[in-house]
C-alpha atoms as a PDB file:
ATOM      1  CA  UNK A   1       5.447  10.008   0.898  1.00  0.00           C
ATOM      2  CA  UNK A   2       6.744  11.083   4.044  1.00  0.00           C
ATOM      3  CA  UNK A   3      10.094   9.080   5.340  1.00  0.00           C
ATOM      4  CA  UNK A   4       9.359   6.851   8.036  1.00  0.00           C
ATOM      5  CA  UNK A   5      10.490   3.474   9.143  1.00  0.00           C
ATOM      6  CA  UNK A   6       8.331   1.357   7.511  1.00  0.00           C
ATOM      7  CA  UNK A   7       7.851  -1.736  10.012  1.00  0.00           C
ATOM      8  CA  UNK A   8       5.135  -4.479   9.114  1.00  0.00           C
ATOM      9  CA  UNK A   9       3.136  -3.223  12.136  1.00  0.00           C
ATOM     10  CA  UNK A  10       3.051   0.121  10.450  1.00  0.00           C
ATOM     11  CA  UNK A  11       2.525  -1.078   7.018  1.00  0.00           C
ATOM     12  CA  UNK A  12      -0.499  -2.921   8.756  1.00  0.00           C
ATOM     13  CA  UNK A  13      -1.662   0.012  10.279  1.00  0.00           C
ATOM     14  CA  UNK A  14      -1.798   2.026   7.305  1.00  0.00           C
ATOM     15  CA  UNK A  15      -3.539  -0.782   5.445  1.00  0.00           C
ATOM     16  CA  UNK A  16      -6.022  -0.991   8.254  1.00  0.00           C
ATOM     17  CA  UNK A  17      -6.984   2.549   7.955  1.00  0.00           C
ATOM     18  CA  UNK A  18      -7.288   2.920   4.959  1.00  0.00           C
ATOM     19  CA  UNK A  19      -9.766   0.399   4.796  1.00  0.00           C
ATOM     20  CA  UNK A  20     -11.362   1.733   7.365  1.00  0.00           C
ATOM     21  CA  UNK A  21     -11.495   5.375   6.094  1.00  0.00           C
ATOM     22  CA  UNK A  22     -12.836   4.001   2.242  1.00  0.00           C
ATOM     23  CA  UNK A  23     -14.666   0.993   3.088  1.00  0.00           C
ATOM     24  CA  UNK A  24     -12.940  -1.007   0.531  1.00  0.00           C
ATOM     25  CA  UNK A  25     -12.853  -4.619   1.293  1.00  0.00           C
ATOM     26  CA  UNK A  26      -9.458  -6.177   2.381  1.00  0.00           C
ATOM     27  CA  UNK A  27      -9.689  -8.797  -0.796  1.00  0.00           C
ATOM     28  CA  UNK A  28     -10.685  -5.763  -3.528  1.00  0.00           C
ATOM     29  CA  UNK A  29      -7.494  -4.028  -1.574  1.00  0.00           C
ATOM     30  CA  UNK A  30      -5.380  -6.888  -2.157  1.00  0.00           C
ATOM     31  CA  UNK A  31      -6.943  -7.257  -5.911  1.00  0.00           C
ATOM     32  CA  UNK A  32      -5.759  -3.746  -6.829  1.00  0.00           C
ATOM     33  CA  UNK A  33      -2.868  -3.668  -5.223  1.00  0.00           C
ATOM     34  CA  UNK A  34      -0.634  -7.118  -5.826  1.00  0.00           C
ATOM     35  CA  UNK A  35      -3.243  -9.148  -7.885  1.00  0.00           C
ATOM     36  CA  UNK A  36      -3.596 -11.176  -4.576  1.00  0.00           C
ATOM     37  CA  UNK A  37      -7.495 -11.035  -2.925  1.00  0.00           C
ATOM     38  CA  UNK A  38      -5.471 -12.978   0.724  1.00  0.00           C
ATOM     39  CA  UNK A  39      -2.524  -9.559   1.047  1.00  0.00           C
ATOM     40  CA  UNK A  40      -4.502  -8.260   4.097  1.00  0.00           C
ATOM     41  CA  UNK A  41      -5.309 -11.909   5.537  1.00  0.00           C
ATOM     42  CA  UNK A  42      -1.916 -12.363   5.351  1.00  0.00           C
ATOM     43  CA  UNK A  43      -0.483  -9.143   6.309  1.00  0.00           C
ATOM     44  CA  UNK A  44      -2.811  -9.776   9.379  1.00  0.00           C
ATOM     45  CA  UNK A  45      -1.369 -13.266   9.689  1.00  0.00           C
ATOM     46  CA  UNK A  46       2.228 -12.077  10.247  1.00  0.00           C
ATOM     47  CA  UNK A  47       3.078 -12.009   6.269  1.00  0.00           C
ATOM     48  CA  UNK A  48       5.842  -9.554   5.511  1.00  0.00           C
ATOM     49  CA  UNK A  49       6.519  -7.606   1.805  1.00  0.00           C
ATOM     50  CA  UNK A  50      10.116  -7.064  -0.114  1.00  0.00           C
ATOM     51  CA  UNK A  51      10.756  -3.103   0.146  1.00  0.00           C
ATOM     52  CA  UNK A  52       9.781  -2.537  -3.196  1.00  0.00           C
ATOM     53  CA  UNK A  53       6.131  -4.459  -2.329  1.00  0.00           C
ATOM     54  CA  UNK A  54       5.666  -2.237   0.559  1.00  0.00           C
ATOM     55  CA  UNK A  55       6.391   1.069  -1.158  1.00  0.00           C
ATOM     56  CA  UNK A  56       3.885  -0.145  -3.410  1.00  0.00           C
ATOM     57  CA  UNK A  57       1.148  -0.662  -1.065  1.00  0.00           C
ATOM     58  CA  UNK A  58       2.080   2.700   0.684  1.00  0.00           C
ATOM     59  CA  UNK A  59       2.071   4.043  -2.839  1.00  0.00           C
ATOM     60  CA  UNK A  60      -1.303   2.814  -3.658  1.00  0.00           C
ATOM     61  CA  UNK A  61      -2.817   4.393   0.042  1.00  0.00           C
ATOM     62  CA  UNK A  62      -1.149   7.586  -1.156  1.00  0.00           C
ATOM     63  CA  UNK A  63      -2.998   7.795  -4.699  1.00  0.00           C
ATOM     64  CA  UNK A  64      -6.067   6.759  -3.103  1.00  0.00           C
ATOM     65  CA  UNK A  65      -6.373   8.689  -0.490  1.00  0.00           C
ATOM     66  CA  UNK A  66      -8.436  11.692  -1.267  1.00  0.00           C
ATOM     67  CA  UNK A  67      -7.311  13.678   1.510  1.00  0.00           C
ATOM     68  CA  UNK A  68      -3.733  13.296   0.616  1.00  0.00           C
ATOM     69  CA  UNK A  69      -3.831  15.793  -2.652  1.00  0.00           C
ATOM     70  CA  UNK A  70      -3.745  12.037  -4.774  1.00  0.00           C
ATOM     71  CA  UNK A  71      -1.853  11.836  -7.640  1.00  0.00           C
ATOM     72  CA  UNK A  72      -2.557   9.133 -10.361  1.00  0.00           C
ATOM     73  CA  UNK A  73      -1.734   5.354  -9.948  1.00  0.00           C
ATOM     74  CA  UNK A  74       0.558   5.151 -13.069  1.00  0.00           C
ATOM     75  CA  UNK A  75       2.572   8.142 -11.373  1.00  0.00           C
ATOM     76  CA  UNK A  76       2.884   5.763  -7.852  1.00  0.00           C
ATOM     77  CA  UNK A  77       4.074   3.000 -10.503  1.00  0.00           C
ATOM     78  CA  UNK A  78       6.423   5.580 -12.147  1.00  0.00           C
ATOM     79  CA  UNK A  79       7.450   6.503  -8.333  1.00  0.00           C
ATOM     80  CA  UNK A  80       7.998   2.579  -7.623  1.00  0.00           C
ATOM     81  CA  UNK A  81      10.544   1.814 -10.890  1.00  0.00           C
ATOM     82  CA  UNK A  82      12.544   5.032  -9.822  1.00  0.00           C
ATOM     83  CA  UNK A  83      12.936   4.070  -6.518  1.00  0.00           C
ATOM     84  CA  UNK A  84      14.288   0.487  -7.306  1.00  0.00           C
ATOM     85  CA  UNK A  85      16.655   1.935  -9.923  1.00  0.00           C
ATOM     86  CA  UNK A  86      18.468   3.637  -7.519  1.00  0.00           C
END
């Protein structure tokens, strides 16, 4: 994952295109994600994430995104628990 600073409007933005490039509906993306169908609803409502829940949603766009050379979902989990260890 590329470095960036990660603002909620950008961790939107991402969200947003991804469902817009896959078609997956904003509760099935919440679902897979965090267990929780309302994320995007409340992303879009002005909800913001811990760190470590944001990595993870970037995480999961990166593993699912075909056109990123996608690596597996337990490796984004892996990715997650080294990242808060440090």
């Amino acid at each position: 994952m590329d470095m960036l600073m990660l603002t909620d409007a950008t961790l939107l933005s991402r969200v947003e295109a991804y469902l817009e490039a896959t078609g997956v509906r904003p509760s099935r993306f919440g679902l897979d994600v965090m267990g929780d169908g309302g994320l995007v609803a409340q992303l879009r409502a002005g909800r913001s994430l811990s760190l470590k829940n944001a990595v993870k949603v970037m995480l999961y766009i990166e593993a699912n995104n075909a056109s990123s050379g996608s690596f597996p979902v337990a490796d984004a989990t892996a990715r997650i628990t080294q990242m808060a260890a440090k």
